[in-house]
PDB file of N, CA and C in Angstrom:
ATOM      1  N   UNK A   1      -0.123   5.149   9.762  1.00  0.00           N
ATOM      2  CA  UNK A   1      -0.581   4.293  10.840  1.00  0.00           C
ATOM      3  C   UNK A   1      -2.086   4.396  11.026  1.00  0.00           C
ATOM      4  N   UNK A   2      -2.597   5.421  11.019  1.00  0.00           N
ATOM      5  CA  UNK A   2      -4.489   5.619  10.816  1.00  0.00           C
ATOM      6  C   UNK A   2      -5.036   4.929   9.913  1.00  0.00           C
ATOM      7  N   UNK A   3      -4.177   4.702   9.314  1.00  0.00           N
ATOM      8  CA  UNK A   3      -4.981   3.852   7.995  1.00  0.00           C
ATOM      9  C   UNK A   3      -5.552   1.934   8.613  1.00  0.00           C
ATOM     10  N   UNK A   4      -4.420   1.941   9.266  1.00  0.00           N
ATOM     11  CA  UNK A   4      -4.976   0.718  10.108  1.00  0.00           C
ATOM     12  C   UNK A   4      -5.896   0.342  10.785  1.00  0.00           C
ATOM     13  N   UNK A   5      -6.419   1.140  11.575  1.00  0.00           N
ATOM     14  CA  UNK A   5      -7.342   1.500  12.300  1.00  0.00           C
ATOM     15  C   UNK A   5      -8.681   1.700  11.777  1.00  0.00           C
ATOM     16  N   UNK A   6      -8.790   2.197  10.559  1.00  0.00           N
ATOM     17  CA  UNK A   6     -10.308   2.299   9.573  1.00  0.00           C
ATOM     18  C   UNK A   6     -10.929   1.690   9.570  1.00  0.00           C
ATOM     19  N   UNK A   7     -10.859   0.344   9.524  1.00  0.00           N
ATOM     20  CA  UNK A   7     -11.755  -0.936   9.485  1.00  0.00           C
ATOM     21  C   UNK A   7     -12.400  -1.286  10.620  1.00  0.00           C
ATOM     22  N   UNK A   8     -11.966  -0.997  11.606  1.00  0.00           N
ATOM     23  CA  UNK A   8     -12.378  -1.317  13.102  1.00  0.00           C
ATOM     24  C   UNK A   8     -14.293  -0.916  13.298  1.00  0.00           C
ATOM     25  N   UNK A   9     -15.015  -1.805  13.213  1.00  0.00           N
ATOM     26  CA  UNK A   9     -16.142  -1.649  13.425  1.00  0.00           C
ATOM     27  C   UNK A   9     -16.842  -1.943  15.010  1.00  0.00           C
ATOM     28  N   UNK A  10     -16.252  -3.090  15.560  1.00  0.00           N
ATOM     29  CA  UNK A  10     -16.907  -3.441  17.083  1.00  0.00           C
ATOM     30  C   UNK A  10     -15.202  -3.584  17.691  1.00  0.00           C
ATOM     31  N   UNK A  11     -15.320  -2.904  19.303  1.00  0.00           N
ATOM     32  CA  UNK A  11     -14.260  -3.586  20.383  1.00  0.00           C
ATOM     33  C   UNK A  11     -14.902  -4.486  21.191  1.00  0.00           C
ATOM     34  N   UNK A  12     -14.315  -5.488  21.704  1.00  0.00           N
ATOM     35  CA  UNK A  12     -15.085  -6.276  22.856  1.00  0.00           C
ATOM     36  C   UNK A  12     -14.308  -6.953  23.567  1.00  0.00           C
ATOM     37  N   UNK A  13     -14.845  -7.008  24.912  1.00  0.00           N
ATOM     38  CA  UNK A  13     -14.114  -7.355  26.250  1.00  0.00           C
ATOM     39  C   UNK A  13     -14.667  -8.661  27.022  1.00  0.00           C
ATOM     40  N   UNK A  14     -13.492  -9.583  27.056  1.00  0.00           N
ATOM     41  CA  UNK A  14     -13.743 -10.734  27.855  1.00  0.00           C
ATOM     42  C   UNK A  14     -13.452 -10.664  28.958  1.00  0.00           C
ATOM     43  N   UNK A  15     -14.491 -10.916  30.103  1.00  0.00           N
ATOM     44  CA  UNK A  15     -13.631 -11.039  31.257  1.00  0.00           C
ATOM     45  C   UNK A  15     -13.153 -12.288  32.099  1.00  0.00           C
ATOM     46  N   UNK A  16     -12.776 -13.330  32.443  1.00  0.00           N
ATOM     47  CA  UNK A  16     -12.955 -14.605  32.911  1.00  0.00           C
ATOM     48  C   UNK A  16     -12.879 -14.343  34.256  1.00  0.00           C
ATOM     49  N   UNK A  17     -13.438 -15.136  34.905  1.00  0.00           N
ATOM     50  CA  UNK A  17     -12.730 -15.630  36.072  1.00  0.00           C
ATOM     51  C   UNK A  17     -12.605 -16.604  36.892  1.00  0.00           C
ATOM     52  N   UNK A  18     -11.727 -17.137  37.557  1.00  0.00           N
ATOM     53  CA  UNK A  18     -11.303 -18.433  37.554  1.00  0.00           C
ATOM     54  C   UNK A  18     -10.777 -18.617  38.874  1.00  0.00           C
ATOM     55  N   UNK A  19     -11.812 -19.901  39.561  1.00  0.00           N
ATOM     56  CA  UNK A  19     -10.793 -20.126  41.238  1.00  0.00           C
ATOM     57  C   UNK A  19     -10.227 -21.500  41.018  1.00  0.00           C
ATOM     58  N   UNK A  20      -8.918 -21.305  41.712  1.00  0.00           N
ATOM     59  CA  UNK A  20      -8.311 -23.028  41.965  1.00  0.00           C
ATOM     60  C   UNK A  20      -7.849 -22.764  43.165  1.00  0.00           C
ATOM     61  N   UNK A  21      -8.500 -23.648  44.223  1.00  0.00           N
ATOM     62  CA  UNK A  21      -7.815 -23.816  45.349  1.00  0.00           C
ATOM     63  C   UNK A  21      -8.292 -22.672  46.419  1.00  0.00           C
ATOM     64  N   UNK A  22      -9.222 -22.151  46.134  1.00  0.00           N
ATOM     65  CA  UNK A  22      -9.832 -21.007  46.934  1.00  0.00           C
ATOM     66  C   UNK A  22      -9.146 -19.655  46.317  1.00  0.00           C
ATOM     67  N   UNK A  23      -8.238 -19.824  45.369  1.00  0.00           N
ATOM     68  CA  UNK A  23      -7.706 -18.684  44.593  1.00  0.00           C
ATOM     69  C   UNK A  23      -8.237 -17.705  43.381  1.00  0.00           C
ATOM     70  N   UNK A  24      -8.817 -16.832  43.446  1.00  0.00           N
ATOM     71  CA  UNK A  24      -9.839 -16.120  42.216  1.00  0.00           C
ATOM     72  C   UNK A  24      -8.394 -15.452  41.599  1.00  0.00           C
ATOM     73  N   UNK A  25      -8.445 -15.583  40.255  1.00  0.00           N
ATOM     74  CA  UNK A  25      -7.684 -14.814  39.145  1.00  0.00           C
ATOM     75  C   UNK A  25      -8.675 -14.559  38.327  1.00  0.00           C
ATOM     76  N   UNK A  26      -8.753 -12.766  37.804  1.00  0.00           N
ATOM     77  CA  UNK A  26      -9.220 -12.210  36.908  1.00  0.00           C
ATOM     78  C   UNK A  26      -8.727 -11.828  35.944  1.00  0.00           C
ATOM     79  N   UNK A  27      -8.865 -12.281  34.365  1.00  0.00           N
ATOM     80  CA  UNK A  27      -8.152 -11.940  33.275  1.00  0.00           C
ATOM     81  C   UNK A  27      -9.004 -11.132  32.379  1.00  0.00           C
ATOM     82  N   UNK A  28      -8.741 -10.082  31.800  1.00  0.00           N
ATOM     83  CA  UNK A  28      -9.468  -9.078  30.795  1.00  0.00           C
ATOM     84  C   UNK A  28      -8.796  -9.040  29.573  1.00  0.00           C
ATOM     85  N   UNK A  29      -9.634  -9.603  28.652  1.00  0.00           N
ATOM     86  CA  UNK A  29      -9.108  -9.858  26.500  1.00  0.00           C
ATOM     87  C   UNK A  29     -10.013  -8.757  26.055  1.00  0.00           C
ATOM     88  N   UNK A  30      -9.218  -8.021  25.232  1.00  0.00           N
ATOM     89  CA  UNK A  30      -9.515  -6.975  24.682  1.00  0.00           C
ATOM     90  C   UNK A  30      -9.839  -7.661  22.793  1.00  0.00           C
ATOM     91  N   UNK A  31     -10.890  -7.258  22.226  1.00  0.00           N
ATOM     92  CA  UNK A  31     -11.390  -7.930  20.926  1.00  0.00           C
ATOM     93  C   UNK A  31     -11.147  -6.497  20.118  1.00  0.00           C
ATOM     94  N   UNK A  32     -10.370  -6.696  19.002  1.00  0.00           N
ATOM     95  CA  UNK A  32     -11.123  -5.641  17.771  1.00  0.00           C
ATOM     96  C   UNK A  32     -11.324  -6.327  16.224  1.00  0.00           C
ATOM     97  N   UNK A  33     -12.654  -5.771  15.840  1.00  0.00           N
ATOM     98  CA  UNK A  33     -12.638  -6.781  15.025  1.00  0.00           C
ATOM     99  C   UNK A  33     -13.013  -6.002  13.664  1.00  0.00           C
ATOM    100  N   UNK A  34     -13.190  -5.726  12.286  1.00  0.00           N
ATOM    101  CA  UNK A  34     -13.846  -5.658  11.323  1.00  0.00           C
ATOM    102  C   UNK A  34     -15.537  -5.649  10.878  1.00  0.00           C
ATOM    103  N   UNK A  35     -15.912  -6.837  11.737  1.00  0.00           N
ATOM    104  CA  UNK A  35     -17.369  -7.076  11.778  1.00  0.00           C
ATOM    105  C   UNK A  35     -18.417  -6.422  12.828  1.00  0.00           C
ATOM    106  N   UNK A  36     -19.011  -5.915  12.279  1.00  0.00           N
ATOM    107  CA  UNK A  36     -19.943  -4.825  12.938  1.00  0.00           C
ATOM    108  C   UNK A  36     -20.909  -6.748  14.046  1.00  0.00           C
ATOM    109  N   UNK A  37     -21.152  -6.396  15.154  1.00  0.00           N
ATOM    110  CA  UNK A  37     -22.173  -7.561  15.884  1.00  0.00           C
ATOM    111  C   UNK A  37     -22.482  -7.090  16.947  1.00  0.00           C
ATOM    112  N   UNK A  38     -23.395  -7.888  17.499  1.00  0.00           N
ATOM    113  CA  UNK A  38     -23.736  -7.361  18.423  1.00  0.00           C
ATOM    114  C   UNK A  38     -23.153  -8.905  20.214  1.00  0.00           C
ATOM    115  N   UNK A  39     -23.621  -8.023  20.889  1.00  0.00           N
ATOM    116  CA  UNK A  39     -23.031  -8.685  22.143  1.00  0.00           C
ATOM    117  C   UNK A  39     -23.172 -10.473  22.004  1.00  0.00           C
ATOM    118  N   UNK A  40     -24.457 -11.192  21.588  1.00  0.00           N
ATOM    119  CA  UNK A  40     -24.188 -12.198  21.489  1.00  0.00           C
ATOM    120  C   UNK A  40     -23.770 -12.721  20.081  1.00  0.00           C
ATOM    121  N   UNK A  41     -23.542 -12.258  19.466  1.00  0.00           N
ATOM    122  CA  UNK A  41     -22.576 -12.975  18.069  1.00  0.00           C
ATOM    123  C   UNK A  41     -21.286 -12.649  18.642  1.00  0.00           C
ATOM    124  N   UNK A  42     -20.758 -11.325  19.109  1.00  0.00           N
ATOM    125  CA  UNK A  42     -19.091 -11.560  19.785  1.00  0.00           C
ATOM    126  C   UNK A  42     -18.751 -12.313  20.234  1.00  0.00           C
ATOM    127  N   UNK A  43     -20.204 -13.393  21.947  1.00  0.00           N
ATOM    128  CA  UNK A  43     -19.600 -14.418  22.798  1.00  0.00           C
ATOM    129  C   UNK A  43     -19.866 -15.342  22.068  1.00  0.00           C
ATOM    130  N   UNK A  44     -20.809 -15.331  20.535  1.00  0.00           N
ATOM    131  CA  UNK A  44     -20.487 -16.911  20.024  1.00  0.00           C
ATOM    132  C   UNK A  44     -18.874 -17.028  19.243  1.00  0.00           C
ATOM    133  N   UNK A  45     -18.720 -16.274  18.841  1.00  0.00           N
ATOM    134  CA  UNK A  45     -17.359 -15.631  18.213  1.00  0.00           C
ATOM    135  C   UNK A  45     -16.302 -16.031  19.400  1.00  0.00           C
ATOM    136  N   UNK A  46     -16.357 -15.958  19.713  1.00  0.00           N
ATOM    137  CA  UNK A  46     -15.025 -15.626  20.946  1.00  0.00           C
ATOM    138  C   UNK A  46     -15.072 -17.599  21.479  1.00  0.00           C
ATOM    139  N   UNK A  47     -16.246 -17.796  21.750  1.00  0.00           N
ATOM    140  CA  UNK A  47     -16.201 -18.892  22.402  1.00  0.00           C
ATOM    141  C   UNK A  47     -16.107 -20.411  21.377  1.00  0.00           C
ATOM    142  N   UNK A  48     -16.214 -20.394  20.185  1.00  0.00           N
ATOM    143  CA  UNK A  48     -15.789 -20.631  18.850  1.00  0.00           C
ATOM    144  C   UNK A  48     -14.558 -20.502  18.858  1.00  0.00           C
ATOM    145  N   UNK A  49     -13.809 -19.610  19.096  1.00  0.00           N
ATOM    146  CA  UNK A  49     -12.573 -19.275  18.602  1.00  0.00           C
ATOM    147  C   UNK A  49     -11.891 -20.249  19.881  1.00  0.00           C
ATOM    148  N   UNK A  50     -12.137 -19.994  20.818  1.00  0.00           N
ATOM    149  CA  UNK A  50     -11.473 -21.297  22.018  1.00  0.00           C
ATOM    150  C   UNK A  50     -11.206 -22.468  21.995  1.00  0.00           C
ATOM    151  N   UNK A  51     -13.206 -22.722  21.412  1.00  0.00           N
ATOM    152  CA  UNK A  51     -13.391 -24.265  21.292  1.00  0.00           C
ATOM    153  C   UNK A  51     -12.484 -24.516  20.273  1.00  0.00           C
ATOM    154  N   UNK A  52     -12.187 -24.124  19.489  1.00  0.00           N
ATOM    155  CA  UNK A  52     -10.836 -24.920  18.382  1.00  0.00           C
ATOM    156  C   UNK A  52      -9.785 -24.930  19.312  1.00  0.00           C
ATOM    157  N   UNK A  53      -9.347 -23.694  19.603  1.00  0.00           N
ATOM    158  CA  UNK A  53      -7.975 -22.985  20.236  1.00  0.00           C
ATOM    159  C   UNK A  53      -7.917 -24.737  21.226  1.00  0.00           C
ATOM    160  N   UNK A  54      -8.702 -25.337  21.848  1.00  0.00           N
ATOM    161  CA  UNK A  54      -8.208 -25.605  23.423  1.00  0.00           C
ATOM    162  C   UNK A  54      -8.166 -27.000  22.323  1.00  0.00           C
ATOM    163  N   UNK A  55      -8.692 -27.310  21.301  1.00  0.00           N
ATOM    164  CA  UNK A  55      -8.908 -28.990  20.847  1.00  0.00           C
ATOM    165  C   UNK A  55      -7.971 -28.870  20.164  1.00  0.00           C
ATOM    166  N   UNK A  56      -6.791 -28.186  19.848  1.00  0.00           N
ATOM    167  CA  UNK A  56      -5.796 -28.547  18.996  1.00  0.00           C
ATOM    168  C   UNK A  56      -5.162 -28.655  20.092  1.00  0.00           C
ATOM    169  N   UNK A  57      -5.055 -27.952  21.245  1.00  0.00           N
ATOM    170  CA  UNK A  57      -3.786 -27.770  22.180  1.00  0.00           C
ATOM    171  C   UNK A  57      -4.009 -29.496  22.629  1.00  0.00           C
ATOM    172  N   UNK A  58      -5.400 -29.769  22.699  1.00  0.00           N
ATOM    173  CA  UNK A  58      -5.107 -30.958  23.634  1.00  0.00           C
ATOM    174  C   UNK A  58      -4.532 -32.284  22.924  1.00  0.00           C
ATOM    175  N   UNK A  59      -5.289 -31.738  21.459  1.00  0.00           N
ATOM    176  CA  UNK A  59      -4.115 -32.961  20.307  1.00  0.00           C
ATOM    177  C   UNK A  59      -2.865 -32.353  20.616  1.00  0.00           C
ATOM    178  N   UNK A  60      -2.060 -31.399  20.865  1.00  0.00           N
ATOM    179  CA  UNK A  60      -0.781 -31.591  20.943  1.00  0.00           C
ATOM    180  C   UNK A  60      -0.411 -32.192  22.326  1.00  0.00           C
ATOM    181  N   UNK A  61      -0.980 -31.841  23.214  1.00  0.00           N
ATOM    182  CA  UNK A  61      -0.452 -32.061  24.186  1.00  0.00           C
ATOM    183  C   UNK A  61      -0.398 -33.803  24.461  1.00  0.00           C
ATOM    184  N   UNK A  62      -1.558 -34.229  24.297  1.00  0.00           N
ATOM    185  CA  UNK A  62      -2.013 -36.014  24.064  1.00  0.00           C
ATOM    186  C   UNK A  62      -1.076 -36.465  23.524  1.00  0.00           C
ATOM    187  N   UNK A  63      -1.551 -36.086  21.995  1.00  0.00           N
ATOM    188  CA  UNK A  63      -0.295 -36.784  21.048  1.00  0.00           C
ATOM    189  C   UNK A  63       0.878 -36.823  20.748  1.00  0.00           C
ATOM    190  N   UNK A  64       1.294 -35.596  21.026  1.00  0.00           N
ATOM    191  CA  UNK A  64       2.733 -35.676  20.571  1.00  0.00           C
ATOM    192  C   UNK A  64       3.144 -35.084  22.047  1.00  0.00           C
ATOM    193  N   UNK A  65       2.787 -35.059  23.267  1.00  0.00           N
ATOM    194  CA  UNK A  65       3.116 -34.828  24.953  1.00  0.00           C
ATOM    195  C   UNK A  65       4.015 -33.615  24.714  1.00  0.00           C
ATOM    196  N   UNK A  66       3.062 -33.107  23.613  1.00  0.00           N
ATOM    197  CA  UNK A  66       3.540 -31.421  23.997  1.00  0.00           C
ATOM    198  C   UNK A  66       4.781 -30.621  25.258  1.00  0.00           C
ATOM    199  N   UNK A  67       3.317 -30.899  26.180  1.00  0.00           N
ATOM    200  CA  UNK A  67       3.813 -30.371  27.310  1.00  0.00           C
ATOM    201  C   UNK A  67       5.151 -31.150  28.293  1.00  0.00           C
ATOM    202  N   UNK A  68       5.027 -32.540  27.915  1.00  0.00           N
ATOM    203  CA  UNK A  68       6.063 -33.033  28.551  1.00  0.00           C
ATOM    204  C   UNK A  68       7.682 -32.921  27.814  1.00  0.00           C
ATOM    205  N   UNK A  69       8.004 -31.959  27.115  1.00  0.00           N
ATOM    206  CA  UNK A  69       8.937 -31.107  26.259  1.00  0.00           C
ATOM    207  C   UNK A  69       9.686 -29.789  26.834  1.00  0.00           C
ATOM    208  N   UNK A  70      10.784 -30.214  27.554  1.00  0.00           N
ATOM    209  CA  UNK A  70      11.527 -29.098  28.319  1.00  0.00           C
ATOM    210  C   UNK A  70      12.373 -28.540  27.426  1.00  0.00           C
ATOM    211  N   UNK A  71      12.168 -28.612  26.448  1.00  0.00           N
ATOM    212  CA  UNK A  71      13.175 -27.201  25.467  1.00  0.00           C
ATOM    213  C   UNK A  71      12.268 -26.527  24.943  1.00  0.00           C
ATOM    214  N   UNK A  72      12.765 -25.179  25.504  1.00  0.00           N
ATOM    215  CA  UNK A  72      11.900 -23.847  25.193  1.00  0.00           C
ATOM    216  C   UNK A  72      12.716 -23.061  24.130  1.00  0.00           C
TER     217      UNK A  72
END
């Protein structure tokens, strides 16, 4: 199992936080990665990795009404 772990060069921590409705929720993402960087290549990294993450969700959700799909 240590052997997994070898590669690990940078950890990094997202924190968001987010009000709706006068409501604050705080969420904390834990990063481990291979690539040695520093603080701003992680948040271009991370925020890269979203900007895809959220533009496929919204092609699914648009196009094929994803979300309007009640079998889980």
């Amino acid at each position: 199992m240590q052997g997994s772990w070898t590669k690990i060069a940078s950890v990094g921590l997202v924190e968001s936080h987010r009000e709706v409705r006068g409501e604050v929720s705080i969420e904390q993402r834990f990063f481990l990665t291979s690539l040695p960087c520093d603080a701003v290549r992680f948040a271009q990294a991370v925020r890269e990795h979203w900007g895809v993450e959220n533009s496929l969700h919204w092609g699914l959700d648009v196009s094929f009404r994803e979300d309007d799909c009640c079998i889980r």
